[in-house]
Protein backbone atom coordinates (compact mmCIF):
# COMPACT_ATOMS: atom_id res chain seq x y z
CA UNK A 1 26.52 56.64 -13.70
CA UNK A 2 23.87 55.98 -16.52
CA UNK A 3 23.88 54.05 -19.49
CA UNK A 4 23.91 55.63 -23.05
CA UNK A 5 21.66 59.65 -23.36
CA UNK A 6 18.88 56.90 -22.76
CA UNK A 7 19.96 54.60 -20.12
CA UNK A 8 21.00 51.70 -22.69
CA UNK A 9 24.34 50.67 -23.91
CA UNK A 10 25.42 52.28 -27.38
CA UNK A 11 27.77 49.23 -28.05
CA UNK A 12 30.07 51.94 -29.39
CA UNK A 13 34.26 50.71 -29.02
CA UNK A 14 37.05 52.76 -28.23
CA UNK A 15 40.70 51.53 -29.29
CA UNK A 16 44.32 52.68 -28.32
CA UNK A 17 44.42 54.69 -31.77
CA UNK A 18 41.29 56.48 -30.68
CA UNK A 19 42.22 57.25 -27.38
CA UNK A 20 45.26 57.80 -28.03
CA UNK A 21 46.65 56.00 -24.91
CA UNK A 22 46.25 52.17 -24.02
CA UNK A 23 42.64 50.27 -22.71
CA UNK A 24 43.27 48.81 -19.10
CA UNK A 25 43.50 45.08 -18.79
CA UNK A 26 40.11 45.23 -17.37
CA UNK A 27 38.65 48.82 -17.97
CA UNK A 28 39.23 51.97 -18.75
CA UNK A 29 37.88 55.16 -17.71
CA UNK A 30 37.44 57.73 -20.30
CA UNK A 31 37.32 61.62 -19.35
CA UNK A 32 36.08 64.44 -21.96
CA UNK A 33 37.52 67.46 -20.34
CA UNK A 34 38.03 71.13 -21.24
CA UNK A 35 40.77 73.70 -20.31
CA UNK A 36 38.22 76.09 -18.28
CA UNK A 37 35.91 72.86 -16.35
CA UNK A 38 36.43 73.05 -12.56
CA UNK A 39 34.31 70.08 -12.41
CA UNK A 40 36.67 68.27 -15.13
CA UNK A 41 39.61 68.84 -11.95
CA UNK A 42 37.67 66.99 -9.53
CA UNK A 43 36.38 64.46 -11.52
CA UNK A 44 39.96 63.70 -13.01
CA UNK A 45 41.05 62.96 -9.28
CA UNK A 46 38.17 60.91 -8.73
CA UNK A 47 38.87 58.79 -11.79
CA UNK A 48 42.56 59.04 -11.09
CA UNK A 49 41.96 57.70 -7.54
CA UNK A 50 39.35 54.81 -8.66
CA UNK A 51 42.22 53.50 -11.76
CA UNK A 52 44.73 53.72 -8.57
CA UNK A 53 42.30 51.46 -6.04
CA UNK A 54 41.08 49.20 -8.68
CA UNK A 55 44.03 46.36 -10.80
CA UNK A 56 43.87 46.50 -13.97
CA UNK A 57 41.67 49.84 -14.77
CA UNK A 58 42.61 52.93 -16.70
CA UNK A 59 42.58 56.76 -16.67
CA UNK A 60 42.22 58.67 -19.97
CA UNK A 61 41.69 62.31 -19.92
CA UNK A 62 40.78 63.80 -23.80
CA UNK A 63 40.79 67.44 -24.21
CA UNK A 64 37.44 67.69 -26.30
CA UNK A 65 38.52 70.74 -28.25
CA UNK A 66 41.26 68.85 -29.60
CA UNK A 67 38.94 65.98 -30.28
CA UNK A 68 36.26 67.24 -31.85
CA UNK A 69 35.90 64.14 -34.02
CA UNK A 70 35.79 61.59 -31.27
CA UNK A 71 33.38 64.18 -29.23
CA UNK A 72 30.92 64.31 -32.11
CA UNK A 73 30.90 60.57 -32.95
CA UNK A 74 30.29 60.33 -29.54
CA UNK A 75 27.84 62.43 -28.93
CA UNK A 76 29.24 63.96 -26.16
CA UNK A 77 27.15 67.30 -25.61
CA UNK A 78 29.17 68.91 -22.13
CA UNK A 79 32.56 68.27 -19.90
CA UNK A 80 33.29 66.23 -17.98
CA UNK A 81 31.71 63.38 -19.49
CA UNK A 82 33.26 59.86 -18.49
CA UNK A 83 32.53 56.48 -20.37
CA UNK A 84 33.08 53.17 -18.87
CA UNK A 85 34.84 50.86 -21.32
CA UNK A 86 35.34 47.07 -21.05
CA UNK A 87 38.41 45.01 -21.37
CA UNK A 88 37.52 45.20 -25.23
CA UNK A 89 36.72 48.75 -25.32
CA UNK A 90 33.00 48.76 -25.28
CA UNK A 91 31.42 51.68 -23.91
CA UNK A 92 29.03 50.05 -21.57
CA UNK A 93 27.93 53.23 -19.17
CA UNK A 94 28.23 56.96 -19.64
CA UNK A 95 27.86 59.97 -17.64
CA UNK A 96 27.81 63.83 -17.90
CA UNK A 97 28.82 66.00 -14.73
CA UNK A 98 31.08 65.75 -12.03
CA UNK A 99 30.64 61.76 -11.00
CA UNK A 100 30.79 60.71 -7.26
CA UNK A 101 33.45 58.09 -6.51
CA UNK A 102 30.67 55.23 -5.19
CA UNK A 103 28.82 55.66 -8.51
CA UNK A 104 32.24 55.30 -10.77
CA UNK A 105 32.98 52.14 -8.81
CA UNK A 106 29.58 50.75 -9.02
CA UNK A 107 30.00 51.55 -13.04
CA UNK A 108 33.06 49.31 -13.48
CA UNK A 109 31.15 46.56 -12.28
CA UNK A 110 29.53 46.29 -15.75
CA UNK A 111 32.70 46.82 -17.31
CA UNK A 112 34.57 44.24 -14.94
């Protein structure tokens, strides 16, 4: 998993009212999903499995059509995308496609 579209942190923050769900205590994994993604399956049980493995991490799936506003502040261009927050809800990496579980766990570390 990569940084912001050009491999640097876009220092953008993420709240419960945004996400509409709470930030872990140490991270939180955000998913931008639609109804029709078979990659947006397998990457939820990825995520799912990684918040499960790792105290104090999150899970939080967002339907993009429904979120249009928080996918175009974003910037997100294609499902799945996943953002790594901090304890704070910074986004500090971000990735688009189906993410392998090594590469999500080696993302938290700048979260964590």
């Amino acid at each position: 998993m990569r940084s912001g579209q050009d491999g640097t942190d876009d220092g953008a923050r993420l709240g419960a009212a945004e996400l509409g769900a709470p930030l872990g205590e140490r991270a939180t994994l955000v998913q931008f999903s639609s109804a029709f993604c078979q990659p947006c399956r397998a990457t939820r049980r990825v995520l799912d499995e990684v918040a499960r493995m790792v105290d104090g991490v999150a899970h939080v799936e967002i339907d993009a059509e429904a979120r249009l506003d928080l996918v175009r502040g974003l910037g997100v261009v294609r499902t799945p995308t996943v953002l790594v927050l901090d304890a704070g809800g910074r986004v500090v990496r971000r990735a688009a496609g189906q993410p392998r579980k090594a590469d999500v766990i080696a993302a938290l570390g700048a979260a964590i």
